[in-house]
C-alpha atoms as a PDB file:
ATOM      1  CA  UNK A   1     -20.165   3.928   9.943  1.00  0.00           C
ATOM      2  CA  UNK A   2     -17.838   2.762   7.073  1.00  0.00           C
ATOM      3  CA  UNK A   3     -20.743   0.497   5.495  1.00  0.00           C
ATOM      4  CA  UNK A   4     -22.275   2.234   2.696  1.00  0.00           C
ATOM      5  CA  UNK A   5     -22.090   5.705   1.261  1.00  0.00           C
ATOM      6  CA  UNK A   6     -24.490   6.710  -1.604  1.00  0.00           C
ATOM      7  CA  UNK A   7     -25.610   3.334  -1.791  1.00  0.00           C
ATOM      8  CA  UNK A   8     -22.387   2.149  -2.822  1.00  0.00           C
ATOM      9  CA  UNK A   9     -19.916  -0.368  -0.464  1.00  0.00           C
ATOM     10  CA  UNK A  10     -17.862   1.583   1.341  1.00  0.00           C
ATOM     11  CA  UNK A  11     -15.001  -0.673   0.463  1.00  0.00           C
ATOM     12  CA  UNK A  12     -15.293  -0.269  -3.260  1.00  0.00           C
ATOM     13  CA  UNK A  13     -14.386   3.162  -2.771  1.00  0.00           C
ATOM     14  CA  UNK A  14     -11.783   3.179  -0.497  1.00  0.00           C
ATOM     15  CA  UNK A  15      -9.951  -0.001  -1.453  1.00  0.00           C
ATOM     16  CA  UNK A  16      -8.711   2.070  -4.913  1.00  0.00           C
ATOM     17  CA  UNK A  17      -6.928   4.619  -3.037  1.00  0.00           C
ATOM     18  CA  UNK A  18      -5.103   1.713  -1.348  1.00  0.00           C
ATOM     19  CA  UNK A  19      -4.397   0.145  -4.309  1.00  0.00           C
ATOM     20  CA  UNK A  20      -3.162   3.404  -6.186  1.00  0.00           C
ATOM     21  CA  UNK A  21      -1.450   4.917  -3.220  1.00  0.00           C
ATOM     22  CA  UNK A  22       0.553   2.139  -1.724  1.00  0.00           C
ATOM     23  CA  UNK A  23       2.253   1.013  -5.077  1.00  0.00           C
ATOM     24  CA  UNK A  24       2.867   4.753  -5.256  1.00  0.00           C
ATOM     25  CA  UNK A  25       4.664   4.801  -2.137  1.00  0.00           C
ATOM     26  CA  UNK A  26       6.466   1.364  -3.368  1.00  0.00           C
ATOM     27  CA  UNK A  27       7.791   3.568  -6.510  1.00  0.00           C
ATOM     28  CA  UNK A  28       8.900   6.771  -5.107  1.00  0.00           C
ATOM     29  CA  UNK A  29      10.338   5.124  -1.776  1.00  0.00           C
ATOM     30  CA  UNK A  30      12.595   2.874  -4.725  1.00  0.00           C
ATOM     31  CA  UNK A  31      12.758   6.434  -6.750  1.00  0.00           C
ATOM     32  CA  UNK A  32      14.518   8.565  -4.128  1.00  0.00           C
ATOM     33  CA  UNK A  33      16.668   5.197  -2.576  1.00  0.00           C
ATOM     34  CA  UNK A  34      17.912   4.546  -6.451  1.00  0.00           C
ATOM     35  CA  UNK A  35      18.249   8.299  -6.493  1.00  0.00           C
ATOM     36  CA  UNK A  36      19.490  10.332  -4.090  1.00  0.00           C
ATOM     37  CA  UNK A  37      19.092  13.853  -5.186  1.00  0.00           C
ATOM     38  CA  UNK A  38      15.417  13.441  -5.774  1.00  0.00           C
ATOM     39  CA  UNK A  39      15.164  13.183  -1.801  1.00  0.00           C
ATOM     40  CA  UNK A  40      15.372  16.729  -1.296  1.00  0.00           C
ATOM     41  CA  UNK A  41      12.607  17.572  -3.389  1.00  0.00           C
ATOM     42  CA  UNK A  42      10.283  14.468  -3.550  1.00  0.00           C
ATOM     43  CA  UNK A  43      10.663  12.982  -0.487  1.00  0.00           C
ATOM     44  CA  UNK A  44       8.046  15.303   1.447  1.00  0.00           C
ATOM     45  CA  UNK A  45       5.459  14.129  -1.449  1.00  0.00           C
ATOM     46  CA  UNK A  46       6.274  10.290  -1.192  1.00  0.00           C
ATOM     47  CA  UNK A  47       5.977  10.503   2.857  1.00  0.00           C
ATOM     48  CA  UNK A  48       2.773  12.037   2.420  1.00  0.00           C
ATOM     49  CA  UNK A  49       1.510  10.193   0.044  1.00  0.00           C
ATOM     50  CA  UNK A  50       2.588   7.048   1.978  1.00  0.00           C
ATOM     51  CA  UNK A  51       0.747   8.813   4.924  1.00  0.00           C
ATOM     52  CA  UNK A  52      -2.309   8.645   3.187  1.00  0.00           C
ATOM     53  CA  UNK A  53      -2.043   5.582   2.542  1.00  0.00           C
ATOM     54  CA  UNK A  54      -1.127   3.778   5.479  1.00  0.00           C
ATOM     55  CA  UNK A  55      -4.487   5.950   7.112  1.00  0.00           C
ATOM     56  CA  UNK A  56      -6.540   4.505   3.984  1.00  0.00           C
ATOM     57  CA  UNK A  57      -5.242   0.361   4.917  1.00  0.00           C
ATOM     58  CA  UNK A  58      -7.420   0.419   8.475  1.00  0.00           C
ATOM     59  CA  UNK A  59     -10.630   2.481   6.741  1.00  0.00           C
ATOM     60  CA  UNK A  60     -10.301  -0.541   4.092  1.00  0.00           C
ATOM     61  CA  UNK A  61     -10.238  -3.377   6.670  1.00  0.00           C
ATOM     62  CA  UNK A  62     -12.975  -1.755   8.561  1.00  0.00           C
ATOM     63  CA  UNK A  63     -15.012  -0.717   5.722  1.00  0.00           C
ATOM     64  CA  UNK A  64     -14.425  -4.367   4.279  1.00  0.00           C
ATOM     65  CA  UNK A  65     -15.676  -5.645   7.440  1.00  0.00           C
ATOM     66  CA  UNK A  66     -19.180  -4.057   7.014  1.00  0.00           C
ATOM     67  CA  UNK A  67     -19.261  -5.401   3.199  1.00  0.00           C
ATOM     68  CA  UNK A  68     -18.289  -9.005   4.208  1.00  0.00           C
ATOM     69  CA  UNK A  69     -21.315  -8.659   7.132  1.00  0.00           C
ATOM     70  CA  UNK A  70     -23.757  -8.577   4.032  1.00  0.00           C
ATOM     71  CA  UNK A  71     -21.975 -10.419   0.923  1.00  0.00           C
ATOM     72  CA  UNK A  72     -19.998 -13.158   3.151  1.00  0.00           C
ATOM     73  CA  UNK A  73     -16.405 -13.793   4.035  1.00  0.00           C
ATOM     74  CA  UNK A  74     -14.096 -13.192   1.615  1.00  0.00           C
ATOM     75  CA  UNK A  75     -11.376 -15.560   3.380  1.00  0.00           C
ATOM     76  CA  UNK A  76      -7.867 -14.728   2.748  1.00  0.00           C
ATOM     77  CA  UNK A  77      -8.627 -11.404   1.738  1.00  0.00           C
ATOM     78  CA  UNK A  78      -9.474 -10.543   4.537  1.00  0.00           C
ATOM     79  CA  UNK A  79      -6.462 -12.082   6.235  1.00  0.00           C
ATOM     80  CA  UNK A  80      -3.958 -10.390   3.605  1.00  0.00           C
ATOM     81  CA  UNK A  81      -5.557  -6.870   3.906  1.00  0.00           C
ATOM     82  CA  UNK A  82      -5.689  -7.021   7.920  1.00  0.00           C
ATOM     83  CA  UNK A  83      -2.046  -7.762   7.542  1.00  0.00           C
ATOM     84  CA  UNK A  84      -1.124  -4.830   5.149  1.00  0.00           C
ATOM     85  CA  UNK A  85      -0.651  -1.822   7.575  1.00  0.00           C
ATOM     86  CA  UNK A  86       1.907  -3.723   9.174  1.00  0.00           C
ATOM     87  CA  UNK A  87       3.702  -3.414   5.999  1.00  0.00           C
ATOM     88  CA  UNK A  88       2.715  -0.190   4.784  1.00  0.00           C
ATOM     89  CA  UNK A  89       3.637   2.109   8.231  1.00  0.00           C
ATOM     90  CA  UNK A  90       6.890   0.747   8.316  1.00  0.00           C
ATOM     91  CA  UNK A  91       7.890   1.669   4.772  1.00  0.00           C
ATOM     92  CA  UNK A  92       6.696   4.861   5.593  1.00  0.00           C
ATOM     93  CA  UNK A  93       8.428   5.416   8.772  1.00  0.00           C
ATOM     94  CA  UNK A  94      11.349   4.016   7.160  1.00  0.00           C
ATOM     95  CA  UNK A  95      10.920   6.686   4.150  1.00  0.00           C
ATOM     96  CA  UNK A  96      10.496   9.421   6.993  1.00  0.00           C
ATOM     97  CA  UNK A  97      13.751   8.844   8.349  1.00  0.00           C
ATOM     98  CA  UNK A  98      15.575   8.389   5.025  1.00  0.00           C
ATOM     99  CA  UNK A  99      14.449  11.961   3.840  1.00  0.00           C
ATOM    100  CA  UNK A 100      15.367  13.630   7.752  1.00  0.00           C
ATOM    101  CA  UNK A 101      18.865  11.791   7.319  1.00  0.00           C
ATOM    102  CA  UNK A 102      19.220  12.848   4.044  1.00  0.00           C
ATOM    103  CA  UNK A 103      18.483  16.743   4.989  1.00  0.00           C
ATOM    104  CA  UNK A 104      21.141  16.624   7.700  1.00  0.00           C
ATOM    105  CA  UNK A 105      23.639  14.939   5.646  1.00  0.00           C
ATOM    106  CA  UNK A 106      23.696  18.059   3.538  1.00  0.00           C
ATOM    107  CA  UNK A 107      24.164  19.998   6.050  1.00  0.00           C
ATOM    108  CA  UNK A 108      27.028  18.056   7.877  1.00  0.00           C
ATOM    109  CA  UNK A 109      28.146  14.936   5.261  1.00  0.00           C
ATOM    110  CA  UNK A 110      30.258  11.994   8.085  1.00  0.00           C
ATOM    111  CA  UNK A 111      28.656   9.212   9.578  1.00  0.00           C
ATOM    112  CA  UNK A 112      25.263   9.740   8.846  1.00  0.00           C
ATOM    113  CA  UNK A 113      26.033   8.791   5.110  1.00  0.00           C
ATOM    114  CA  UNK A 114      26.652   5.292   6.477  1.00  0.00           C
ATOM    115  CA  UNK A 115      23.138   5.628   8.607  1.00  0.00           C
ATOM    116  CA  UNK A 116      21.465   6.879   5.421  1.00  0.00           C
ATOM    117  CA  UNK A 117      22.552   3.662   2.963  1.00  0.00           C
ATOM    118  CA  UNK A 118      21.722   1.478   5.814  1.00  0.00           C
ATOM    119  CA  UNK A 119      17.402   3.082   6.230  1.00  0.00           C
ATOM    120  CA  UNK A 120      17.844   3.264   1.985  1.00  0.00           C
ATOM    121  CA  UNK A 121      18.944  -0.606   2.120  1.00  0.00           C
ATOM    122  CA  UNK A 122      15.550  -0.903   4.963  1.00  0.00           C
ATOM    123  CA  UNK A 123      13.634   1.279   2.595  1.00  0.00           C
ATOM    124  CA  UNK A 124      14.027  -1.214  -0.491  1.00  0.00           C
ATOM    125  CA  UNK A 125      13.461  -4.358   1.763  1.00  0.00           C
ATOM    126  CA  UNK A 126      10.507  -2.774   3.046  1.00  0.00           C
ATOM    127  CA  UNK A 127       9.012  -1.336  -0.069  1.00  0.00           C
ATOM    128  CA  UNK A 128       9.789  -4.818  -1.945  1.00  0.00           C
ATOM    129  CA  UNK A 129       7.614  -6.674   0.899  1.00  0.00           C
ATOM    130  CA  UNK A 130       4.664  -3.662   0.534  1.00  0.00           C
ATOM    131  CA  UNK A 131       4.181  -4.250  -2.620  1.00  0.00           C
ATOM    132  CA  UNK A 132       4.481  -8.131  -2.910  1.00  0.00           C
ATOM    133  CA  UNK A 133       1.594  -7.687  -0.223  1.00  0.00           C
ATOM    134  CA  UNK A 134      -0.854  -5.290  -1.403  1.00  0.00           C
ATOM    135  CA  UNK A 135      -0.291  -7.812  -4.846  1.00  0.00           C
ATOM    136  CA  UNK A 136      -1.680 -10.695  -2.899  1.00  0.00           C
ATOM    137  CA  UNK A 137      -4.269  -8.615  -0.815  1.00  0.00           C
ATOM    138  CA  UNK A 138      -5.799  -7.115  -4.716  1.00  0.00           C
ATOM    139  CA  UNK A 139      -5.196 -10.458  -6.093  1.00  0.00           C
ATOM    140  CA  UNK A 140      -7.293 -12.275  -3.212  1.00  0.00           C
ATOM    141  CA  UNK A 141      -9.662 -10.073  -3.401  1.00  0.00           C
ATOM    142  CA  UNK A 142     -10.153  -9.944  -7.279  1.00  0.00           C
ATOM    143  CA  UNK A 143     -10.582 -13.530  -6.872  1.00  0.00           C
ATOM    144  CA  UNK A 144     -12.758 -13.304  -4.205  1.00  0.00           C
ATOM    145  CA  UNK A 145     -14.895 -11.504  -6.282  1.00  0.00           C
ATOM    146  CA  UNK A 146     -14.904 -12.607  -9.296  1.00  0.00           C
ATOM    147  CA  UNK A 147     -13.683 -16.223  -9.680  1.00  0.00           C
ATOM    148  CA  UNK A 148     -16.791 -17.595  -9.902  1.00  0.00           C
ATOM    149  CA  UNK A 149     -18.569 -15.361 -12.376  1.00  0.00           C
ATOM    150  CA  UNK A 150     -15.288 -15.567 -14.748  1.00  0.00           C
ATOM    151  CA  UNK A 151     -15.654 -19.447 -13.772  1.00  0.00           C
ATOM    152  CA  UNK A 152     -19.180 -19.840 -15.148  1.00  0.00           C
ATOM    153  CA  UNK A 153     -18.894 -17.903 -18.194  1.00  0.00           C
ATOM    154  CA  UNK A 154     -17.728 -19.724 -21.492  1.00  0.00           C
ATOM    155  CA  UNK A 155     -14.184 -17.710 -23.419  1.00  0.00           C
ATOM    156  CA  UNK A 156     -16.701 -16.393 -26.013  1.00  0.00           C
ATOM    157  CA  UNK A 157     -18.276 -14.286 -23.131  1.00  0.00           C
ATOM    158  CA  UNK A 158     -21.598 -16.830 -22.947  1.00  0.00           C
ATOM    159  CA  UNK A 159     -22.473 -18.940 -19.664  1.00  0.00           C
ATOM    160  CA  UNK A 160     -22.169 -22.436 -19.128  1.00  0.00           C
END
């Protein structure tokens, strides 16, 4: 199913709206922690854009599964982007409750301010470890894919 479409891999498709969407969730989960005002009005868009992106992580895996089943494994890779939903759902969940705390601390400010900087201090651990990770998943796979044809190719562009 998630093999080729048009001709083209799949993967190649979906694996940019990964890596556009989930250091866009890294940035406005950090945006509306560092800022709290913008939670009211942003934090709908960076849930669902986190959303997106945490549906997007298993269509990559799968649809790099199909690709590796003609081109070969891509080792670690594929071990790093397995592993990336596990980092990508809890920033969002995470995000999810920051923005409902935040709407009913405006409504009834007490304890829930200490509840809120505790999930803001969980959003920032967890959108610092997304984002180290979908680095090393894009940088394995850039490697995987092109190490050896930057490898055999001279600095003035000519091969070896």
């Amino acid at each position: 199913m998630l093999d080729t479409f048009d001709g083209l891999p799949v993967h190649a498709l979906v694996v940019h709206g990964v890596t556009v969407l989930v250091p866009l969730t890294v940035l406005g989960v950090i945006a509306i922690v560092v800022r709290p005002r913008w939670r009211e009005r942003f934090g709908p868009l960076v849930v669902a854009v986190g959303v997106v992106a945490a549906v997007l992580c298993p269509l990559a895996t799968q649809s790099g599964e199909a690709l590796a089943g003609r081109v070969g494994n891509p080792g670690q890779h594929a071990e790093l982007g397995d592993q990336l939903v596990f980092f990508v759902v809890p920033l969002v969940l995470l995000s999810v409750v920051l923005v409902l705390l935040d709407r009913r601390t405006r409504r009834t400010p007490g304890p829930r301010r200490t509840a809120s900087s505790v999930v803001a201090v969980l959003c920032l651990v967890a959108a610092v470890a997304a984002g180290v990770q979908v680095y090393r998943v894009g940088e394995s796979g850039a490697r995987a894919v092109w190490a050896d044809q930057i490898a055999a190719t001279s600095s003035s562009g000519a091969a070896s």
